[in-house]
C-alpha atoms as a PDB file:
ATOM      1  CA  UNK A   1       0.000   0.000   0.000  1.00  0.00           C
ATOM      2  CA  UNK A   2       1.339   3.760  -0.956  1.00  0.00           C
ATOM      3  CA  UNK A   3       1.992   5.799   1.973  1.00  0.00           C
ATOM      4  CA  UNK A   4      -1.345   7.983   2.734  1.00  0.00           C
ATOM      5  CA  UNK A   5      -1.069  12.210   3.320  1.00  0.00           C
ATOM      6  CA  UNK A   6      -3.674  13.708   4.177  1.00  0.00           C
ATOM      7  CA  UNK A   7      -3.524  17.571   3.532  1.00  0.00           C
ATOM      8  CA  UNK A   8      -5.674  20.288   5.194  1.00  0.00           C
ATOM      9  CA  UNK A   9      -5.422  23.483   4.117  1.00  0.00           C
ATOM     10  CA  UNK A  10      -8.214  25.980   2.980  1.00  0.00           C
ATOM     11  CA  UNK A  11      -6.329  27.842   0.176  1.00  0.00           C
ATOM     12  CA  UNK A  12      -7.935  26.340  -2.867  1.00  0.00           C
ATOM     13  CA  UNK A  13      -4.510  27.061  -4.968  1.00  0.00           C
ATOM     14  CA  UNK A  14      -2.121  25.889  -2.386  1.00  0.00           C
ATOM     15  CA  UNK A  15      -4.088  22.967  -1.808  1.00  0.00           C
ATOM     16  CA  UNK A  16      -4.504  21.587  -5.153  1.00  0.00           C
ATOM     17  CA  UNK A  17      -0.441  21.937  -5.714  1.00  0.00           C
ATOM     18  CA  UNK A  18      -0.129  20.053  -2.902  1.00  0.00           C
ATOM     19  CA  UNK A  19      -2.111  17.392  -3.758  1.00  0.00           C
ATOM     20  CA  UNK A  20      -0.898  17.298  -7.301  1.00  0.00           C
ATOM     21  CA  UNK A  21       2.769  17.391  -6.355  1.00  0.00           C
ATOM     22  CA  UNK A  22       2.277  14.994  -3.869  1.00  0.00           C
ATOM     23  CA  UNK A  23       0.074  12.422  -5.710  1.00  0.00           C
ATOM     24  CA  UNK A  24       2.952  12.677  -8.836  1.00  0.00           C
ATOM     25  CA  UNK A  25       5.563  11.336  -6.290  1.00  0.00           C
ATOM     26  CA  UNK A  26       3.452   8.597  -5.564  1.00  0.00           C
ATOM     27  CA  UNK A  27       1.562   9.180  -2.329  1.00  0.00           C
ATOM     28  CA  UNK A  28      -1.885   8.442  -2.069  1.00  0.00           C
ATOM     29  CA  UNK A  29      -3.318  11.630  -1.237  1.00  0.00           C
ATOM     30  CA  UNK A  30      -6.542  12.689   1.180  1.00  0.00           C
ATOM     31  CA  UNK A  31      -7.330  16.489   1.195  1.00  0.00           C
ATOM     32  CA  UNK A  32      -9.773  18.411   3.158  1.00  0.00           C
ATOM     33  CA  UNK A  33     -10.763  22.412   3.067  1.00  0.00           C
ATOM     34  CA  UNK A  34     -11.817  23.110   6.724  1.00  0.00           C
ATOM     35  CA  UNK A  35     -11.041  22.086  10.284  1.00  0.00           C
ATOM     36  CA  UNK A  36     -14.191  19.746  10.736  1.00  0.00           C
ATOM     37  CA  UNK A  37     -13.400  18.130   7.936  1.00  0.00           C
ATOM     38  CA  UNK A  38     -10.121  17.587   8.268  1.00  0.00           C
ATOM     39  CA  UNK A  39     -10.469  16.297  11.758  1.00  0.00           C
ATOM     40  CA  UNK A  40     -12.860  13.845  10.328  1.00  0.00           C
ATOM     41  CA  UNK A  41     -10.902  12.560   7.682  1.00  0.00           C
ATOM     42  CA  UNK A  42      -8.267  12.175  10.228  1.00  0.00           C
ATOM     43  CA  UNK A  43      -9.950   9.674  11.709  1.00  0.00           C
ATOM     44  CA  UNK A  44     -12.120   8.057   8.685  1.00  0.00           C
ATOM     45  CA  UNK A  45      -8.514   7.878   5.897  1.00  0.00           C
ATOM     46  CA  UNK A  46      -6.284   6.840   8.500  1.00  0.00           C
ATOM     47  CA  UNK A  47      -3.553   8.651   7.290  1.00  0.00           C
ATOM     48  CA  UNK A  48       0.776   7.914   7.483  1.00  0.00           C
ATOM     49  CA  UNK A  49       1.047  11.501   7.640  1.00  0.00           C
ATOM     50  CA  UNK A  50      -0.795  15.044   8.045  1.00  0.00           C
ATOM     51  CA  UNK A  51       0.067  17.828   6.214  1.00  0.00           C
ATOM     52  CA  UNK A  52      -1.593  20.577   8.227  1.00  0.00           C
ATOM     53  CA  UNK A  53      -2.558  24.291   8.242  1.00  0.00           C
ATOM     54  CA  UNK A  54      -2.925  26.360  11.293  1.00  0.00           C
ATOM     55  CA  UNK A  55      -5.518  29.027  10.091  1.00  0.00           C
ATOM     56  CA  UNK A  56      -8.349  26.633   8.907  1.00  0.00           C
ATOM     57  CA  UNK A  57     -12.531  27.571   9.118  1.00  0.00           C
ATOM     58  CA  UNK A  58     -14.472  25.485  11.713  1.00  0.00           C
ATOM     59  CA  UNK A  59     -11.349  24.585  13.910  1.00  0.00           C
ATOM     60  CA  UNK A  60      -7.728  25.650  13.600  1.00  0.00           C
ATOM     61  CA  UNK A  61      -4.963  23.508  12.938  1.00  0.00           C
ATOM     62  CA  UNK A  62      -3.463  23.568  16.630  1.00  0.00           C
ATOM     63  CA  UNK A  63      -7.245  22.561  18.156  1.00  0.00           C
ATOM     64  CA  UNK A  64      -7.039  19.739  14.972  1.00  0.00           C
ATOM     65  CA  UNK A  65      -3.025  18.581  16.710  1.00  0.00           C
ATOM     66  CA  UNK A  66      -4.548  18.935  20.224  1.00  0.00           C
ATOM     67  CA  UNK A  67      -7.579  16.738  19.604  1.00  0.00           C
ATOM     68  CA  UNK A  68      -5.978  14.142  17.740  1.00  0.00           C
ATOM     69  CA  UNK A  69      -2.881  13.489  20.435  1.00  0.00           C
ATOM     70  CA  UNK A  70      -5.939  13.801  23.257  1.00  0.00           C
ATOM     71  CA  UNK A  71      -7.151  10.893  21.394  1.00  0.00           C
ATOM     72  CA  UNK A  72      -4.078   8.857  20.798  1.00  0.00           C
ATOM     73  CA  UNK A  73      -3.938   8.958  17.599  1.00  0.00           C
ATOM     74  CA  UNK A  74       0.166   8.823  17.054  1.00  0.00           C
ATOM     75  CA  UNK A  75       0.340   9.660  13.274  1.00  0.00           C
ATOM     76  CA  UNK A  76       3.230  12.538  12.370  1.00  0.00           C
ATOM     77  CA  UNK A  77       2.068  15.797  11.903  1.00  0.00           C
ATOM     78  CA  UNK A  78       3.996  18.666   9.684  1.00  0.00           C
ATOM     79  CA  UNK A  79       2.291  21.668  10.044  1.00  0.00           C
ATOM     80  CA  UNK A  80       2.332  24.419   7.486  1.00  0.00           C
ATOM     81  CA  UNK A  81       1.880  28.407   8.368  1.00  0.00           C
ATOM     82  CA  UNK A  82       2.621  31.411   7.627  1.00  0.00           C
ATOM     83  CA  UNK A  83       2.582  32.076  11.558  1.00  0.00           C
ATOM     84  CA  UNK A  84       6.712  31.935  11.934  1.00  0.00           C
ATOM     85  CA  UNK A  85       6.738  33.627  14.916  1.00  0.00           C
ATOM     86  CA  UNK A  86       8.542  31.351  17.818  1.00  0.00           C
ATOM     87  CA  UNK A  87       6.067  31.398  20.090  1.00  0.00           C
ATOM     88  CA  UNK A  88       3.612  29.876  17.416  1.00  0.00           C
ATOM     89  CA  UNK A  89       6.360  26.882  16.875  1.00  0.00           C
ATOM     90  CA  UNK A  90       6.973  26.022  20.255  1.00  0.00           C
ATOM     91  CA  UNK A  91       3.236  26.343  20.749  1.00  0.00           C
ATOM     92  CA  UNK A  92       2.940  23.803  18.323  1.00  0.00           C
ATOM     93  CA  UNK A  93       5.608  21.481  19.267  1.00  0.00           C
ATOM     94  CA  UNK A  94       4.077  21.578  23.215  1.00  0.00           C
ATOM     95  CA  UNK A  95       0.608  20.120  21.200  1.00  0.00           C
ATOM     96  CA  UNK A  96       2.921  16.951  19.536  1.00  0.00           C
ATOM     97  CA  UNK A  97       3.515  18.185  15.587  1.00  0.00           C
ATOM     98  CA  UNK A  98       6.699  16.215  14.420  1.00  0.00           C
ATOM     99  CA  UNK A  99       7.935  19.449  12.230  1.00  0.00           C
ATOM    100  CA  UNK A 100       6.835  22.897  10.934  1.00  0.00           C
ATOM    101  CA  UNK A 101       7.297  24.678   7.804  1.00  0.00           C
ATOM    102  CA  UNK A 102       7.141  28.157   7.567  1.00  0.00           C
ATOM    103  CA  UNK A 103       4.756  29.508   4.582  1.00  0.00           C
ATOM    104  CA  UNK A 104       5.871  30.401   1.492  1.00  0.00           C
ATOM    105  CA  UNK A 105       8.146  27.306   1.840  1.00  0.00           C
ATOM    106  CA  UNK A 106      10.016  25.400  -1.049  1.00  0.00           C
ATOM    107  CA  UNK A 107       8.914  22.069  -2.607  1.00  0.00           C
ATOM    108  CA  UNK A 108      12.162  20.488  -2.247  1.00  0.00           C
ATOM    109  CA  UNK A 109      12.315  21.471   1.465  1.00  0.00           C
ATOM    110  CA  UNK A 110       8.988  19.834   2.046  1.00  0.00           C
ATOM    111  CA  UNK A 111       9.465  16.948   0.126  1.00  0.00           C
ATOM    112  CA  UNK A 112      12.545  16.421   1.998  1.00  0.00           C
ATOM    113  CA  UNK A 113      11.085  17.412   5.259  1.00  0.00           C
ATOM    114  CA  UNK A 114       7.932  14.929   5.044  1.00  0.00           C
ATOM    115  CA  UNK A 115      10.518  11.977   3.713  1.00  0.00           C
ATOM    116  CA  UNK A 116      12.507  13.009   7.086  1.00  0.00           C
ATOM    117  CA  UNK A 117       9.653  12.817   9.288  1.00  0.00           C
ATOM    118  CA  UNK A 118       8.394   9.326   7.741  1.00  0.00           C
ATOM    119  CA  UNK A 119      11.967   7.996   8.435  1.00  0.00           C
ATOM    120  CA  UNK A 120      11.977   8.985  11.875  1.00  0.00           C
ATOM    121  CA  UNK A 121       8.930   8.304  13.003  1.00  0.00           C
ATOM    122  CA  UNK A 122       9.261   4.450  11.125  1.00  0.00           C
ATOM    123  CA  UNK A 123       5.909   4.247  10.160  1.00  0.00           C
ATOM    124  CA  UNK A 124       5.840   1.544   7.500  1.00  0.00           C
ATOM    125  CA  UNK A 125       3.510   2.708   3.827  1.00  0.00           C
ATOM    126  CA  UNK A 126      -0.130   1.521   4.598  1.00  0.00           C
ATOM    127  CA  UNK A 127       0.281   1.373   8.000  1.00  0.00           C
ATOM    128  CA  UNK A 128      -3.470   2.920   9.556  1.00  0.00           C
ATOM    129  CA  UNK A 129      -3.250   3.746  13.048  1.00  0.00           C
ATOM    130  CA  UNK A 130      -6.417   2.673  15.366  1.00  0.00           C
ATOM    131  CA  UNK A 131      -9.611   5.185  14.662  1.00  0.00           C
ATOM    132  CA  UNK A 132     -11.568   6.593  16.906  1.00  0.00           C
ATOM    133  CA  UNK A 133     -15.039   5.155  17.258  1.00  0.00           C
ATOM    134  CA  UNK A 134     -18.275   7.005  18.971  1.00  0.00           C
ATOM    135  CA  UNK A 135     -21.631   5.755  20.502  1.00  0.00           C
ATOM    136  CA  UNK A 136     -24.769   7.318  20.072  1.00  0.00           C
ATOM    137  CA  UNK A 137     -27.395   4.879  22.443  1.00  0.00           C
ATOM    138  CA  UNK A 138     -27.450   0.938  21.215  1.00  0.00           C
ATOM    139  CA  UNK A 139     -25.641   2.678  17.803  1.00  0.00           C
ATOM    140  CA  UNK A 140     -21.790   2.347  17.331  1.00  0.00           C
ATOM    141  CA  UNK A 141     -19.545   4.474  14.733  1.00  0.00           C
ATOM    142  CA  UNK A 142     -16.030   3.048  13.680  1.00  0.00           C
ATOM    143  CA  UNK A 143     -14.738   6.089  11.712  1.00  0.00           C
ATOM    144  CA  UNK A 144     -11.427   3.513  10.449  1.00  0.00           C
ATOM    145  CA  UNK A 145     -13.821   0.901   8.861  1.00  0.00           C
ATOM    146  CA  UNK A 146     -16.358   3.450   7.864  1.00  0.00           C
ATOM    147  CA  UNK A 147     -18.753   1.349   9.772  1.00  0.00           C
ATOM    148  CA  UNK A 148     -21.920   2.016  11.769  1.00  0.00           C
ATOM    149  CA  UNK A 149     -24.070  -0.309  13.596  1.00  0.00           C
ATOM    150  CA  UNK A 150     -26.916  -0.900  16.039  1.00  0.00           C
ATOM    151  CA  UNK A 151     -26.896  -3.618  18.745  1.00  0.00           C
ATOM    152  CA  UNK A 152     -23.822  -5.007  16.468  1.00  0.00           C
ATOM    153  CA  UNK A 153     -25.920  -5.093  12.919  1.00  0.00           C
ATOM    154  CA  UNK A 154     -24.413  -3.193  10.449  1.00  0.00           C
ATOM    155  CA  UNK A 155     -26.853   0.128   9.356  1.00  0.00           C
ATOM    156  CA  UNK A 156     -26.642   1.373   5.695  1.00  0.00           C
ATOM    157  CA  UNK A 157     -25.294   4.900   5.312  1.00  0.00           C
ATOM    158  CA  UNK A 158     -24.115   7.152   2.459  1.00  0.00           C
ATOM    159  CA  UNK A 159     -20.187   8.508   1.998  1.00  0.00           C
ATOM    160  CA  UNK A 160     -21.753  12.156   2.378  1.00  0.00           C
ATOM    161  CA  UNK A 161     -23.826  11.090   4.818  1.00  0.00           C
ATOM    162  CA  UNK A 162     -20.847   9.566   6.980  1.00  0.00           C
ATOM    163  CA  UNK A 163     -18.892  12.690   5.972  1.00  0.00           C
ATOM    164  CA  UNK A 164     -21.421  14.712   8.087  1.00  0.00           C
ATOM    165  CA  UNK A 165     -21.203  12.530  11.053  1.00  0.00           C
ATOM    166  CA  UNK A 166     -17.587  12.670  11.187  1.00  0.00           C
ATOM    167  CA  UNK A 167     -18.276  16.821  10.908  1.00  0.00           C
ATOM    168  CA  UNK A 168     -20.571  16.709  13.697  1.00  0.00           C
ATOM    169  CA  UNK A 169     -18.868  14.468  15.834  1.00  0.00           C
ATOM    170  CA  UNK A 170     -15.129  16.630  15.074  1.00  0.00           C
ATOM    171  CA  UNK A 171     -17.583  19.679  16.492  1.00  0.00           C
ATOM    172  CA  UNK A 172     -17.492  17.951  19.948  1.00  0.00           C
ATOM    173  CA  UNK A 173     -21.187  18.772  21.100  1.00  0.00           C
ATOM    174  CA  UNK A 174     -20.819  22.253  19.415  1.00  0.00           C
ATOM    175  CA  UNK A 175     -22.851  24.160  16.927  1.00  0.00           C
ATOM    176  CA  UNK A 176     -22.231  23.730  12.995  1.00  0.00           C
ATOM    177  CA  UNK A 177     -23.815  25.789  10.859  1.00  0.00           C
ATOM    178  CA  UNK A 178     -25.663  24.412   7.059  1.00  0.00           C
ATOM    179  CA  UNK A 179     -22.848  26.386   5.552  1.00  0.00           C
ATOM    180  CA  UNK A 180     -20.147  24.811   7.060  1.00  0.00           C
ATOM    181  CA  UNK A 181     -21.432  21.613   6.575  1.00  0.00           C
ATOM    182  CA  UNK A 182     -21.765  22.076   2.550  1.00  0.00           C
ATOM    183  CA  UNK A 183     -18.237  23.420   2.830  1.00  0.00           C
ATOM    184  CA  UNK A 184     -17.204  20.218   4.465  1.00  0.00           C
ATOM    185  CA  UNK A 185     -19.042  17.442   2.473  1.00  0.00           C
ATOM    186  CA  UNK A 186     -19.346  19.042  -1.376  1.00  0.00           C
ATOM    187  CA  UNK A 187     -16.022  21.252  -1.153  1.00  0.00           C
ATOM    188  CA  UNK A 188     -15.805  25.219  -0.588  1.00  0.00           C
ATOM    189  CA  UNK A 189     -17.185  27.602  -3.080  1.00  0.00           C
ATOM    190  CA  UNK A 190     -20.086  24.958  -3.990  1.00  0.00           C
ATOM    191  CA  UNK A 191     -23.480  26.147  -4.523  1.00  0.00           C
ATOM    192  CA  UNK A 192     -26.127  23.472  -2.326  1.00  0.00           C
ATOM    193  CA  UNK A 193     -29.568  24.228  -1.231  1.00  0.00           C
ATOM    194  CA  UNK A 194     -30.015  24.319   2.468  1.00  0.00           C
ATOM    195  CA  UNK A 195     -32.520  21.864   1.809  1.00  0.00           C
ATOM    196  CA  UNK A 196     -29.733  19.487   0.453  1.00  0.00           C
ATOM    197  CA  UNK A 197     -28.340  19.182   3.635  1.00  0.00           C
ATOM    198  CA  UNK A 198     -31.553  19.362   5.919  1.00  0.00           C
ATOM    199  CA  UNK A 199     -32.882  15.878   3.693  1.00  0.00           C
ATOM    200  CA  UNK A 200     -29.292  14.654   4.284  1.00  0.00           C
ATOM    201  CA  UNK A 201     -29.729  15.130   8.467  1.00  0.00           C
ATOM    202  CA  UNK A 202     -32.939  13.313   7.781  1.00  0.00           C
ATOM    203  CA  UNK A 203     -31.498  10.401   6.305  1.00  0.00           C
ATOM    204  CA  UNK A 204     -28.907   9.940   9.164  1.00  0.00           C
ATOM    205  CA  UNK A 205     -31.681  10.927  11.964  1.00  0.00           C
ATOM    206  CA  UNK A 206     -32.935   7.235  10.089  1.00  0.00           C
ATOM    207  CA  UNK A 207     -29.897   5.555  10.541  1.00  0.00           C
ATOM    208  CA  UNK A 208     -28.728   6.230  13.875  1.00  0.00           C
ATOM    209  CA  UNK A 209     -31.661   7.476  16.209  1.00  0.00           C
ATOM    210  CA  UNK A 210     -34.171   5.461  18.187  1.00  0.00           C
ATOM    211  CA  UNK A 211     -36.663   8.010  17.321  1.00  0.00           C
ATOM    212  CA  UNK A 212     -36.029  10.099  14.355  1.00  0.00           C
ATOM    213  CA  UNK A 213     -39.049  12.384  14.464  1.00  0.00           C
ATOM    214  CA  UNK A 214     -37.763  12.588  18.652  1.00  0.00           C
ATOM    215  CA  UNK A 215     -33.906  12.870  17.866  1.00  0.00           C
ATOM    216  CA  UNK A 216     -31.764  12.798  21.352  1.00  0.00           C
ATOM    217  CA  UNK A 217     -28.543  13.065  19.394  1.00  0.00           C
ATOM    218  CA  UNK A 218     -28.391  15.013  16.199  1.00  0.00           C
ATOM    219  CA  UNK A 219     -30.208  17.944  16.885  1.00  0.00           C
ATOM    220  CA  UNK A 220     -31.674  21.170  14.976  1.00  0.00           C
ATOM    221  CA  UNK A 221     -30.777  24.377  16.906  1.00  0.00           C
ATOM    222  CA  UNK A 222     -32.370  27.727  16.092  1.00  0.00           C
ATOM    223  CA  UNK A 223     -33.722  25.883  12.864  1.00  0.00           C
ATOM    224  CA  UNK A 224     -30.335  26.560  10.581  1.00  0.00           C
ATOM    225  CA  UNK A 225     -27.693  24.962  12.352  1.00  0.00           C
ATOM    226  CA  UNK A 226     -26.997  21.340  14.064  1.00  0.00           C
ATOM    227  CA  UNK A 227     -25.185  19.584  17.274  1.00  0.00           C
ATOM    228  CA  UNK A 228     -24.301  15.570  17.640  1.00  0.00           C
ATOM    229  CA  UNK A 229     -24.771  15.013  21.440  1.00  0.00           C
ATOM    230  CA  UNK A 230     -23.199  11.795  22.088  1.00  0.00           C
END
Protein backbone atom coordinates (compact mmCIF):
# COMPACT_ATOMS: atom_id res chain seq x y z
CA UNK A 1 0.00 0.00 0.00
CA UNK A 2 1.34 3.76 -0.96
CA UNK A 3 1.99 5.80 1.97
CA UNK A 4 -1.34 7.98 2.73
CA UNK A 5 -1.07 12.21 3.32
CA UNK A 6 -3.67 13.71 4.18
CA UNK A 7 -3.52 17.57 3.53
CA UNK A 8 -5.67 20.29 5.19
CA UNK A 9 -5.42 23.48 4.12
CA UNK A 10 -8.21 25.98 2.98
CA UNK A 11 -6.33 27.84 0.18
CA UNK A 12 -7.93 26.34 -2.87
CA UNK A 13 -4.51 27.06 -4.97
CA UNK A 14 -2.12 25.89 -2.39
CA UNK A 15 -4.09 22.97 -1.81
CA UNK A 16 -4.50 21.59 -5.15
CA UNK A 17 -0.44 21.94 -5.71
CA UNK A 18 -0.13 20.05 -2.90
CA UNK A 19 -2.11 17.39 -3.76
CA UNK A 20 -0.90 17.30 -7.30
CA UNK A 21 2.77 17.39 -6.36
CA UNK A 22 2.28 14.99 -3.87
CA UNK A 23 0.07 12.42 -5.71
CA UNK A 24 2.95 12.68 -8.84
CA UNK A 25 5.56 11.34 -6.29
CA UNK A 26 3.45 8.60 -5.56
CA UNK A 27 1.56 9.18 -2.33
CA UNK A 28 -1.88 8.44 -2.07
CA UNK A 29 -3.32 11.63 -1.24
CA UNK A 30 -6.54 12.69 1.18
CA UNK A 31 -7.33 16.49 1.20
CA UNK A 32 -9.77 18.41 3.16
CA UNK A 33 -10.76 22.41 3.07
CA UNK A 34 -11.82 23.11 6.72
CA UNK A 35 -11.04 22.09 10.28
CA UNK A 36 -14.19 19.75 10.74
CA UNK A 37 -13.40 18.13 7.94
CA UNK A 38 -10.12 17.59 8.27
CA UNK A 39 -10.47 16.30 11.76
CA UNK A 40 -12.86 13.84 10.33
CA UNK A 41 -10.90 12.56 7.68
CA UNK A 42 -8.27 12.17 10.23
CA UNK A 43 -9.95 9.67 11.71
CA UNK A 44 -12.12 8.06 8.69
CA UNK A 45 -8.51 7.88 5.90
CA UNK A 46 -6.28 6.84 8.50
CA UNK A 47 -3.55 8.65 7.29
CA UNK A 48 0.78 7.91 7.48
CA UNK A 49 1.05 11.50 7.64
CA UNK A 50 -0.79 15.04 8.05
CA UNK A 51 0.07 17.83 6.21
CA UNK A 52 -1.59 20.58 8.23
CA UNK A 53 -2.56 24.29 8.24
CA UNK A 54 -2.92 26.36 11.29
CA UNK A 55 -5.52 29.03 10.09
CA UNK A 56 -8.35 26.63 8.91
CA UNK A 57 -12.53 27.57 9.12
CA UNK A 58 -14.47 25.49 11.71
CA UNK A 59 -11.35 24.58 13.91
CA UNK A 60 -7.73 25.65 13.60
CA UNK A 61 -4.96 23.51 12.94
CA UNK A 62 -3.46 23.57 16.63
CA UNK A 63 -7.25 22.56 18.16
CA UNK A 64 -7.04 19.74 14.97
CA UNK A 65 -3.03 18.58 16.71
CA UNK A 66 -4.55 18.94 20.22
CA UNK A 67 -7.58 16.74 19.60
CA UNK A 68 -5.98 14.14 17.74
CA UNK A 69 -2.88 13.49 20.44
CA UNK A 70 -5.94 13.80 23.26
CA UNK A 71 -7.15 10.89 21.39
CA UNK A 72 -4.08 8.86 20.80
CA UNK A 73 -3.94 8.96 17.60
CA UNK A 74 0.17 8.82 17.05
CA UNK A 75 0.34 9.66 13.27
CA UNK A 76 3.23 12.54 12.37
CA UNK A 77 2.07 15.80 11.90
CA UNK A 78 4.00 18.67 9.68
CA UNK A 79 2.29 21.67 10.04
CA UNK A 80 2.33 24.42 7.49
CA UNK A 81 1.88 28.41 8.37
CA UNK A 82 2.62 31.41 7.63
CA UNK A 83 2.58 32.08 11.56
CA UNK A 84 6.71 31.94 11.93
CA UNK A 85 6.74 33.63 14.92
CA UNK A 86 8.54 31.35 17.82
CA UNK A 87 6.07 31.40 20.09
CA UNK A 88 3.61 29.88 17.42
CA UNK A 89 6.36 26.88 16.87
CA UNK A 90 6.97 26.02 20.26
CA UNK A 91 3.24 26.34 20.75
CA UNK A 92 2.94 23.80 18.32
CA UNK A 93 5.61 21.48 19.27
CA UNK A 94 4.08 21.58 23.22
CA UNK A 95 0.61 20.12 21.20
CA UNK A 96 2.92 16.95 19.54
CA UNK A 97 3.51 18.19 15.59
CA UNK A 98 6.70 16.22 14.42
CA UNK A 99 7.93 19.45 12.23
CA UNK A 100 6.84 22.90 10.93
CA UNK A 101 7.30 24.68 7.80
CA UNK A 102 7.14 28.16 7.57
CA UNK A 103 4.76 29.51 4.58
CA UNK A 104 5.87 30.40 1.49
CA UNK A 105 8.15 27.31 1.84
CA UNK A 106 10.02 25.40 -1.05
CA UNK A 107 8.91 22.07 -2.61
CA UNK A 108 12.16 20.49 -2.25
CA UNK A 109 12.32 21.47 1.47
CA UNK A 110 8.99 19.83 2.05
CA UNK A 111 9.47 16.95 0.13
CA UNK A 112 12.55 16.42 2.00
CA UNK A 113 11.08 17.41 5.26
CA UNK A 114 7.93 14.93 5.04
CA UNK A 115 10.52 11.98 3.71
CA UNK A 116 12.51 13.01 7.09
CA UNK A 117 9.65 12.82 9.29
CA UNK A 118 8.39 9.33 7.74
CA UNK A 119 11.97 8.00 8.43
CA UNK A 120 11.98 8.99 11.87
CA UNK A 121 8.93 8.30 13.00
CA UNK A 122 9.26 4.45 11.13
CA UNK A 123 5.91 4.25 10.16
CA UNK A 124 5.84 1.54 7.50
CA UNK A 125 3.51 2.71 3.83
CA UNK A 126 -0.13 1.52 4.60
CA UNK A 127 0.28 1.37 8.00
CA UNK A 128 -3.47 2.92 9.56
CA UNK A 129 -3.25 3.75 13.05
CA UNK A 130 -6.42 2.67 15.37
CA UNK A 131 -9.61 5.18 14.66
CA UNK A 132 -11.57 6.59 16.91
CA UNK A 133 -15.04 5.15 17.26
CA UNK A 134 -18.27 7.01 18.97
CA UNK A 135 -21.63 5.75 20.50
CA UNK A 136 -24.77 7.32 20.07
CA UNK A 137 -27.39 4.88 22.44
CA UNK A 138 -27.45 0.94 21.21
CA UNK A 139 -25.64 2.68 17.80
CA UNK A 140 -21.79 2.35 17.33
CA UNK A 141 -19.54 4.47 14.73
CA UNK A 142 -16.03 3.05 13.68
CA UNK A 143 -14.74 6.09 11.71
CA UNK A 144 -11.43 3.51 10.45
CA UNK A 145 -13.82 0.90 8.86
CA UNK A 146 -16.36 3.45 7.86
CA UNK A 147 -18.75 1.35 9.77
CA UNK A 148 -21.92 2.02 11.77
CA UNK A 149 -24.07 -0.31 13.60
CA UNK A 150 -26.92 -0.90 16.04
CA UNK A 151 -26.90 -3.62 18.75
CA UNK A 152 -23.82 -5.01 16.47
CA UNK A 153 -25.92 -5.09 12.92
CA UNK A 154 -24.41 -3.19 10.45
CA UNK A 155 -26.85 0.13 9.36
CA UNK A 156 -26.64 1.37 5.69
CA UNK A 157 -25.29 4.90 5.31
CA UNK A 158 -24.12 7.15 2.46
CA UNK A 159 -20.19 8.51 2.00
CA UNK A 160 -21.75 12.16 2.38
CA UNK A 161 -23.83 11.09 4.82
CA UNK A 162 -20.85 9.57 6.98
CA UNK A 163 -18.89 12.69 5.97
CA UNK A 164 -21.42 14.71 8.09
CA UNK A 165 -21.20 12.53 11.05
CA UNK A 166 -17.59 12.67 11.19
CA UNK A 167 -18.28 16.82 10.91
CA UNK A 168 -20.57 16.71 13.70
CA UNK A 169 -18.87 14.47 15.83
CA UNK A 170 -15.13 16.63 15.07
CA UNK A 171 -17.58 19.68 16.49
CA UNK A 172 -17.49 17.95 19.95
CA UNK A 173 -21.19 18.77 21.10
CA UNK A 174 -20.82 22.25 19.42
CA UNK A 175 -22.85 24.16 16.93
CA UNK A 176 -22.23 23.73 13.00
CA UNK A 177 -23.81 25.79 10.86
CA UNK A 178 -25.66 24.41 7.06
CA UNK A 179 -22.85 26.39 5.55
CA UNK A 180 -20.15 24.81 7.06
CA UNK A 181 -21.43 21.61 6.58
CA UNK A 182 -21.76 22.08 2.55
CA UNK A 183 -18.24 23.42 2.83
CA UNK A 184 -17.20 20.22 4.47
CA UNK A 185 -19.04 17.44 2.47
CA UNK A 186 -19.35 19.04 -1.38
CA UNK A 187 -16.02 21.25 -1.15
CA UNK A 188 -15.80 25.22 -0.59
CA UNK A 189 -17.18 27.60 -3.08
CA UNK A 190 -20.09 24.96 -3.99
CA UNK A 191 -23.48 26.15 -4.52
CA UNK A 192 -26.13 23.47 -2.33
CA UNK A 193 -29.57 24.23 -1.23
CA UNK A 194 -30.02 24.32 2.47
CA UNK A 195 -32.52 21.86 1.81
CA UNK A 196 -29.73 19.49 0.45
CA UNK A 197 -28.34 19.18 3.64
CA UNK A 198 -31.55 19.36 5.92
CA UNK A 199 -32.88 15.88 3.69
CA UNK A 200 -29.29 14.65 4.28
CA UNK A 201 -29.73 15.13 8.47
CA UNK A 202 -32.94 13.31 7.78
CA UNK A 203 -31.50 10.40 6.30
CA UNK A 204 -28.91 9.94 9.16
CA UNK A 205 -31.68 10.93 11.96
CA UNK A 206 -32.94 7.24 10.09
CA UNK A 207 -29.90 5.56 10.54
CA UNK A 208 -28.73 6.23 13.88
CA UNK A 209 -31.66 7.48 16.21
CA UNK A 210 -34.17 5.46 18.19
CA UNK A 211 -36.66 8.01 17.32
CA UNK A 212 -36.03 10.10 14.35
CA UNK A 213 -39.05 12.38 14.46
CA UNK A 214 -37.76 12.59 18.65
CA UNK A 215 -33.91 12.87 17.87
CA UNK A 216 -31.76 12.80 21.35
CA UNK A 217 -28.54 13.06 19.39
CA UNK A 218 -28.39 15.01 16.20
CA UNK A 219 -30.21 17.94 16.88
CA UNK A 220 -31.67 21.17 14.98
CA UNK A 221 -30.78 24.38 16.91
CA UNK A 222 -32.37 27.73 16.09
CA UNK A 223 -33.72 25.88 12.86
CA UNK A 224 -30.33 26.56 10.58
CA UNK A 225 -27.69 24.96 12.35
CA UNK A 226 -27.00 21.34 14.06
CA UNK A 227 -25.19 19.58 17.27
CA UNK A 228 -24.30 15.57 17.64
CA UNK A 229 -24.77 15.01 21.44
CA UNK A 230 -23.20 11.79 22.09
Amino acid sequence: MKTRILVVEDEAPVLQGLVDLLAAKGYDVVSAATGPEGLAKAGAARPDLILLDVMLPGISGYDILRKLRAQGADMPVVMLTAKGAEIDKVLAFELGVDDYVTKPFSILELLGRIQAVLRRTQRPAGHRPAAAALVLGDVEVDFGRLEVRRRGRPVALSHRAFTLLGALAAAEGQIVSRDLLIDTIWGPGQVINYRTIDNLVVKLRQAIEADPRSPRHLLTVHGAEYRLVP
